[in-house]
PDB file of N, CA and C in Angstrom:
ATOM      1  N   UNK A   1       6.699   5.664   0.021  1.00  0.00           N
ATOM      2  CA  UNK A   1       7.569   4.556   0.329  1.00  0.00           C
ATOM      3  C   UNK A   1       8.309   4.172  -0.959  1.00  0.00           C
ATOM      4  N   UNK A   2       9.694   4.182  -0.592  1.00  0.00           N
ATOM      5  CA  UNK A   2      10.040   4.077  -2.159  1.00  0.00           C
ATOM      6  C   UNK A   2      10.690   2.168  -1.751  1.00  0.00           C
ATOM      7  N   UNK A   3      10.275   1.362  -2.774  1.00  0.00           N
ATOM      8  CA  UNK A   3      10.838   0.089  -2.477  1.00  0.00           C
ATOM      9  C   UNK A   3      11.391  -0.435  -3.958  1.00  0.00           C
ATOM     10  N   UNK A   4      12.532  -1.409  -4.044  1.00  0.00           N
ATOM     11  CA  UNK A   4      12.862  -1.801  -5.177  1.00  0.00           C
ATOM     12  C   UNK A   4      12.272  -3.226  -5.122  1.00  0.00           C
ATOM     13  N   UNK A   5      11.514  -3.244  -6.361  1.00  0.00           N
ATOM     14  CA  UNK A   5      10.661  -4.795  -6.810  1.00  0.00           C
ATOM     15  C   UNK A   5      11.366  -5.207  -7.793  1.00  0.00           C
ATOM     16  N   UNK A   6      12.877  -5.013  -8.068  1.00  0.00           N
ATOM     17  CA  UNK A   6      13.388  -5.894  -9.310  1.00  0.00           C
ATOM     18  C   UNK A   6      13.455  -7.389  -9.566  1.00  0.00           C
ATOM     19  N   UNK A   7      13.687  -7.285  -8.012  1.00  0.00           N
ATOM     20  CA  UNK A   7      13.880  -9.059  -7.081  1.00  0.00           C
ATOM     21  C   UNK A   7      12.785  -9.836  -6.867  1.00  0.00           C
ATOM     22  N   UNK A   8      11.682  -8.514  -7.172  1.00  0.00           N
ATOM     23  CA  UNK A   8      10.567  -9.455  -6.690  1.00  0.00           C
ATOM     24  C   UNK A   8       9.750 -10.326  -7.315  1.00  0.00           C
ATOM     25  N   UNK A   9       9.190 -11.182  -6.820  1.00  0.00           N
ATOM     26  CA  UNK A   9       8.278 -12.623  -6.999  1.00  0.00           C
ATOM     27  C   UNK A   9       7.146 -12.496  -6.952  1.00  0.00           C
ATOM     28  N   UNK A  10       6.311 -12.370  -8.134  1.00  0.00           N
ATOM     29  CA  UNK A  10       4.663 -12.234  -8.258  1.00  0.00           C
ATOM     30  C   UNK A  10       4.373 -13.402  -8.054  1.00  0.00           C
ATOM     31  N   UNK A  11       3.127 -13.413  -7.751  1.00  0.00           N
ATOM     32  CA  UNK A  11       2.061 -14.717  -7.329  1.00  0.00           C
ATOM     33  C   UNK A  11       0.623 -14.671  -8.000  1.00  0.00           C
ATOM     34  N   UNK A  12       0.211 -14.976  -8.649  1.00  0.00           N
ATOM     35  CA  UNK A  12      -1.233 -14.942  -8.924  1.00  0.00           C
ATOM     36  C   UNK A  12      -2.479 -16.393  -8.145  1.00  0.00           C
ATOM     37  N   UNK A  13      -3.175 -16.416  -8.130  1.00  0.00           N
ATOM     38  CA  UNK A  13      -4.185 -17.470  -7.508  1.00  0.00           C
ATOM     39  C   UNK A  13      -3.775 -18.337  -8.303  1.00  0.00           C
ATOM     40  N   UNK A  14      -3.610 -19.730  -7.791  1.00  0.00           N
ATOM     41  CA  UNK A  14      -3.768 -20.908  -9.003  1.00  0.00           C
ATOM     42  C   UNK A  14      -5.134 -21.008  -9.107  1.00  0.00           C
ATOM     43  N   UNK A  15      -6.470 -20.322  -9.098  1.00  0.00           N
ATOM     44  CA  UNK A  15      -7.414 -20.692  -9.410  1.00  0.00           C
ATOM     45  C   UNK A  15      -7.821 -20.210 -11.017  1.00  0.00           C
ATOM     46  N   UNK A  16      -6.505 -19.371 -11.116  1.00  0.00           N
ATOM     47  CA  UNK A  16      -6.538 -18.456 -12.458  1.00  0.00           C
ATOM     48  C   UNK A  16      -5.976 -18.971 -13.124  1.00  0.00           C
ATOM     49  N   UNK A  17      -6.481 -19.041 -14.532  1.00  0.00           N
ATOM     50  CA  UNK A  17      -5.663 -19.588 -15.708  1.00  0.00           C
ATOM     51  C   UNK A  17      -4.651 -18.862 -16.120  1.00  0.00           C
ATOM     52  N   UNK A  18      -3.907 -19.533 -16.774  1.00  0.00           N
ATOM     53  CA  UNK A  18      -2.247 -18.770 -17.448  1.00  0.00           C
ATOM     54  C   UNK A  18      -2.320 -17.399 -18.353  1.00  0.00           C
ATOM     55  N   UNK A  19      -4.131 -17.359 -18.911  1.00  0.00           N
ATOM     56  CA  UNK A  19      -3.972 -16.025 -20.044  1.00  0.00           C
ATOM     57  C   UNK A  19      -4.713 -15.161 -18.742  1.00  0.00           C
ATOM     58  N   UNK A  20      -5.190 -15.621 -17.569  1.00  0.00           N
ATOM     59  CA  UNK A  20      -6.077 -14.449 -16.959  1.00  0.00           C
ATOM     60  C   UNK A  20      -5.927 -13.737 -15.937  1.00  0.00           C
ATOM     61  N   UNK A  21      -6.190 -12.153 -16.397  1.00  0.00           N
ATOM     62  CA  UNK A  21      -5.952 -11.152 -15.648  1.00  0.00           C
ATOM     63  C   UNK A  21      -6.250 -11.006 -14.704  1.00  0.00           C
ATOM     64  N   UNK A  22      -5.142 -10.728 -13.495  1.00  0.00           N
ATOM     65  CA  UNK A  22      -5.610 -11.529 -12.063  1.00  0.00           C
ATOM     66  C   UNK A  22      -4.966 -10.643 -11.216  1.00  0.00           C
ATOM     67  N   UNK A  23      -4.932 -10.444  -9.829  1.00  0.00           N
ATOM     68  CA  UNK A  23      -4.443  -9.647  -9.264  1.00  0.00           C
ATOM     69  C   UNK A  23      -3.182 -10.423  -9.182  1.00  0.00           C
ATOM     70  N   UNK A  24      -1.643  -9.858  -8.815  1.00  0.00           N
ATOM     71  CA  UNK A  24      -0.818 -10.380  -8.558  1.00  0.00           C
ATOM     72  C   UNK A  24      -0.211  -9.717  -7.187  1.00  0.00           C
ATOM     73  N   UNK A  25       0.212 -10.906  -6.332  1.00  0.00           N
ATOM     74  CA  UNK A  25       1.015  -9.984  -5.090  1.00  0.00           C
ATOM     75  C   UNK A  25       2.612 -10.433  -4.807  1.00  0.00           C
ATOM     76  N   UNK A  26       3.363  -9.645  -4.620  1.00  0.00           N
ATOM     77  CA  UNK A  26       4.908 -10.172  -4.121  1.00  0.00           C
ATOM     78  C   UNK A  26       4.770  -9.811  -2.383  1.00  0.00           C
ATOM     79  N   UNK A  27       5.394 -10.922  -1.767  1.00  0.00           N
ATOM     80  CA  UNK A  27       6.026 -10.677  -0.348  1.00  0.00           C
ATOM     81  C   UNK A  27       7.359 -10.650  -0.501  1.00  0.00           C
ATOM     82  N   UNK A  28       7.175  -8.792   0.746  1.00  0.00           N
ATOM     83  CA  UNK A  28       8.477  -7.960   0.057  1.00  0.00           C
ATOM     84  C   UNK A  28       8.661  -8.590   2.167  1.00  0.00           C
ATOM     85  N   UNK A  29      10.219  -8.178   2.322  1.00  0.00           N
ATOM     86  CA  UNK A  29      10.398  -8.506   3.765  1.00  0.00           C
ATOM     87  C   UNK A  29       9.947  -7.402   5.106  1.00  0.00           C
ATOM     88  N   UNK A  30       9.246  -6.246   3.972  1.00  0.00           N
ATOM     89  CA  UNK A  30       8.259  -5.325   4.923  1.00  0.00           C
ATOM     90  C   UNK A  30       6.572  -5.520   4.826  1.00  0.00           C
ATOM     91  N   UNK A  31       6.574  -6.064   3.963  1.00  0.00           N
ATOM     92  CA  UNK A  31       5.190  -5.916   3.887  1.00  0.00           C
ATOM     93  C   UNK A  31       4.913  -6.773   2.007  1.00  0.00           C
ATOM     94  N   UNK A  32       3.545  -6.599   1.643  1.00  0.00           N
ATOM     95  CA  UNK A  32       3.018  -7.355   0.371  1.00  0.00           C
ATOM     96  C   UNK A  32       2.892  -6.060  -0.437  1.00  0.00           C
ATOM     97  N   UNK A  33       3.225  -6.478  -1.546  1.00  0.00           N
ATOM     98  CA  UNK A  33       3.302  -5.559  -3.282  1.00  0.00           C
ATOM     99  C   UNK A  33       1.707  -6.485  -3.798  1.00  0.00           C
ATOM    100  N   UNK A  34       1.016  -5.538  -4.345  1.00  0.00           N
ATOM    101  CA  UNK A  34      -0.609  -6.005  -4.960  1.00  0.00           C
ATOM    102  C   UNK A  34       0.013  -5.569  -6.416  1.00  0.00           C
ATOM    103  N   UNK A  35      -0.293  -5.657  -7.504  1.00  0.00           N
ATOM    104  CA  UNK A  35      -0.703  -5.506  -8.475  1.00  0.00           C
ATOM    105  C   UNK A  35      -1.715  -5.954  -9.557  1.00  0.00           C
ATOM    106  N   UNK A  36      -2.107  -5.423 -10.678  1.00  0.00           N
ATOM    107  CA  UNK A  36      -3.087  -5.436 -11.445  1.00  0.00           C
ATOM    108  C   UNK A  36      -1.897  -6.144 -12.681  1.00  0.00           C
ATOM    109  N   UNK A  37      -2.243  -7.800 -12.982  1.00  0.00           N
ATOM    110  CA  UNK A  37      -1.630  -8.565 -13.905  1.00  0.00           C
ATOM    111  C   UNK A  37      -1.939  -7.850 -15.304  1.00  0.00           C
ATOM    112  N   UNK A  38      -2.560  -7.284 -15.189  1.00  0.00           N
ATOM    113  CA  UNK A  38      -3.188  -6.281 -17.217  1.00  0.00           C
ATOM    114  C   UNK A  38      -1.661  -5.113 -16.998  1.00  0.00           C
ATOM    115  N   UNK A  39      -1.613  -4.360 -16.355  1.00  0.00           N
ATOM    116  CA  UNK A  39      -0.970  -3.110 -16.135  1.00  0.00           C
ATOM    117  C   UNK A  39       0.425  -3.483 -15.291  1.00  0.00           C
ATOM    118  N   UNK A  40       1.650  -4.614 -15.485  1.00  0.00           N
ATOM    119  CA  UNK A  40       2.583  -5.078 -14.372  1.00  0.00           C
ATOM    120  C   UNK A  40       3.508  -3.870 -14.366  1.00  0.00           C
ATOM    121  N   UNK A  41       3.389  -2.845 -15.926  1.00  0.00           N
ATOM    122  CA  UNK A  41       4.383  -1.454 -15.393  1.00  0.00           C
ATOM    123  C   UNK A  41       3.828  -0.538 -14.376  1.00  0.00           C
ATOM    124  N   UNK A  42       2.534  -0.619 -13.814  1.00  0.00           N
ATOM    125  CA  UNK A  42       2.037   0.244 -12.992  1.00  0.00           C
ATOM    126  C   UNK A  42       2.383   0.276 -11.855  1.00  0.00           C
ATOM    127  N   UNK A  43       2.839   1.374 -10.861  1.00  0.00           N
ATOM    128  CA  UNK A  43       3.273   0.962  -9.301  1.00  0.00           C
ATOM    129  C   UNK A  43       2.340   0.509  -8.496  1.00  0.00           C
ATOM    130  N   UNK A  44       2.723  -1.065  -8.288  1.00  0.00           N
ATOM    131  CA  UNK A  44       1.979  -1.251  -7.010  1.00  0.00           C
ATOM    132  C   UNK A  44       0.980  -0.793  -6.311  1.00  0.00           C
ATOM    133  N   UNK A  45       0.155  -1.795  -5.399  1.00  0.00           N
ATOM    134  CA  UNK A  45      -0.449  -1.063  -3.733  1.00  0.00           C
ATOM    135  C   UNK A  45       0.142  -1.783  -2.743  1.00  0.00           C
ATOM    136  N   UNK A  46       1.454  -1.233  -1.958  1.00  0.00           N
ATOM    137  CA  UNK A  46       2.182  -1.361  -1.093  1.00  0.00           C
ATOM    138  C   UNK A  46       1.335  -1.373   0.493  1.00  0.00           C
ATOM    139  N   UNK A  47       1.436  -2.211   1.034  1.00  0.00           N
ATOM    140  CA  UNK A  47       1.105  -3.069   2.241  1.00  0.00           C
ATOM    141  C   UNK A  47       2.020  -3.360   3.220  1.00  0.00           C
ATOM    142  N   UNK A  48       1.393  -2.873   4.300  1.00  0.00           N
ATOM    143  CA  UNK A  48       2.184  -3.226   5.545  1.00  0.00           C
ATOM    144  C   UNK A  48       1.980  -4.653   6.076  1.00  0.00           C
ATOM    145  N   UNK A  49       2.440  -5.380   6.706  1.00  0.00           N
ATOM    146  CA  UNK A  49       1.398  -6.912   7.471  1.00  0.00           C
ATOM    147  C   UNK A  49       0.266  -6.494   7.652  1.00  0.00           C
ATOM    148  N   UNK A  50       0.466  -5.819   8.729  1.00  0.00           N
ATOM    149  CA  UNK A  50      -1.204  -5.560   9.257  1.00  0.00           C
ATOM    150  C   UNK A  50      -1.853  -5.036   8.238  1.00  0.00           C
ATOM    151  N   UNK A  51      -1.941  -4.280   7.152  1.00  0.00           N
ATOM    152  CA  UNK A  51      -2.889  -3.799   6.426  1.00  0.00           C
ATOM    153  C   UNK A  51      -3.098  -4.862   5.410  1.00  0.00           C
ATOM    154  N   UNK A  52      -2.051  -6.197   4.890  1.00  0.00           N
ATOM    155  CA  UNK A  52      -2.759  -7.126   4.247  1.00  0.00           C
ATOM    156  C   UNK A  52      -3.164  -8.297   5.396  1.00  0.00           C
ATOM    157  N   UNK A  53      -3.023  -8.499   6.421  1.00  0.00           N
ATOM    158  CA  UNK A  53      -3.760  -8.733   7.625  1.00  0.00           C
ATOM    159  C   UNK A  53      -5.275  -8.550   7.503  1.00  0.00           C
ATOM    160  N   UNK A  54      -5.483  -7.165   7.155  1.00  0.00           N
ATOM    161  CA  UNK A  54      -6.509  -6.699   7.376  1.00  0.00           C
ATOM    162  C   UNK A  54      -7.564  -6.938   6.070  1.00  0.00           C
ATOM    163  N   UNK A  55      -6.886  -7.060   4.637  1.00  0.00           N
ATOM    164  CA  UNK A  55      -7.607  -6.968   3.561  1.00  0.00           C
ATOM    165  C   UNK A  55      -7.610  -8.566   3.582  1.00  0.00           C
ATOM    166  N   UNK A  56      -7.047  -9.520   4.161  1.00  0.00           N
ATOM    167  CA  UNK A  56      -7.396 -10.867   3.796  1.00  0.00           C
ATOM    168  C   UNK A  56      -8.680 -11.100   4.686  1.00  0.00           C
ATOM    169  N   UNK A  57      -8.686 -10.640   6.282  1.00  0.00           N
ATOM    170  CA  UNK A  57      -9.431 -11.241   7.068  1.00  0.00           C
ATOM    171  C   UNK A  57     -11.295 -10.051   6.480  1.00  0.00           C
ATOM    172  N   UNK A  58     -11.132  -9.401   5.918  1.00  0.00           N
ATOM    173  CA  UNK A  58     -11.890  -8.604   4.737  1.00  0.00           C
ATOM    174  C   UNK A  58     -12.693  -9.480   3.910  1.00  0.00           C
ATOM    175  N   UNK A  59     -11.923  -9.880   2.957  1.00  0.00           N
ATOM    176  CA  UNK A  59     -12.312 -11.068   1.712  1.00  0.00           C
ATOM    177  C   UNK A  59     -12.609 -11.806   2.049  1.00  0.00           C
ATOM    178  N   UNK A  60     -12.094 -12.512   3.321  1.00  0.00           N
ATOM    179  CA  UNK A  60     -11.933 -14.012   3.689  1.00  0.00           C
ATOM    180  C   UNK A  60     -12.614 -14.041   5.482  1.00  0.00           C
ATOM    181  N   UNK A  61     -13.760 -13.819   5.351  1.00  0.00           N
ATOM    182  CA  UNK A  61     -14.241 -13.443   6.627  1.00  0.00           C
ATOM    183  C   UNK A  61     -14.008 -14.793   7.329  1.00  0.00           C
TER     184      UNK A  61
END
């Protein structure tokens, strides 16, 4: 899937402080961008709805 994230808007938890390495996600208008806040040049883990559908109701039983 090739997608352009130039536009895009990371999010980290506000439960995380400003220096800490945290997962970050953008909502793209197909689906959610995951990333690793240590590594932000690394590509993504690209998500459909349903598959972050699926990893929230996962975590968040």
């Amino acid at each position: 899937m090739n997608v352009d994230l130039t536009e895009a808007r990371w999010f980290k938890s506000t439960h995380s402080g400003a220096d800490s390495n945290c997962v970050e996600v953008a909502f793209l208008p197909d689906g959610v961008a995951v990333r690793d806040s240590k590594t932000p040049q690394t590509p993504p883990l690209l998500l459909t709805p349903t598959q972050w559908d699926s990893f929230l109701s996962t975590i968040h039983p």
